[in-house]
Protein backbone atom coordinates (compact mmCIF):
# COMPACT_ATOMS: atom_id res chain seq x y z
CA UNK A 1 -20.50 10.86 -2.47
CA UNK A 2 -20.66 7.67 -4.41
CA UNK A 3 -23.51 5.02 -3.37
CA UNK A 4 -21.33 2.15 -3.03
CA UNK A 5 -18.93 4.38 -0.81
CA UNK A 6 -22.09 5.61 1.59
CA UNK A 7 -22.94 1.87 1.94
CA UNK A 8 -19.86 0.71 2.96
CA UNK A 9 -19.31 3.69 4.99
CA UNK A 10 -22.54 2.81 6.65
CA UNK A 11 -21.95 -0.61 7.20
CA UNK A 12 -18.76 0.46 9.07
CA UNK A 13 -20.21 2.67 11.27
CA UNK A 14 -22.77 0.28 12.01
CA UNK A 15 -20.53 -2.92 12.60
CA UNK A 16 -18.35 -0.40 14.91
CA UNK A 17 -21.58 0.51 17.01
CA UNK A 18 -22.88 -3.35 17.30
CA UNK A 19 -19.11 -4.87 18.26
């Protein structure tokens, strides 16, 4: 898996969990 992808992946997940 590319870093960029995982990141943005990541970020995802994470803005899903906080809203």
């Amino acid at each position: 898996m590319d870093l960029a992808t995982a990141a943005q992946y990541r970020s995802s997940f994470l803005f899903s969990a906080t809203a």
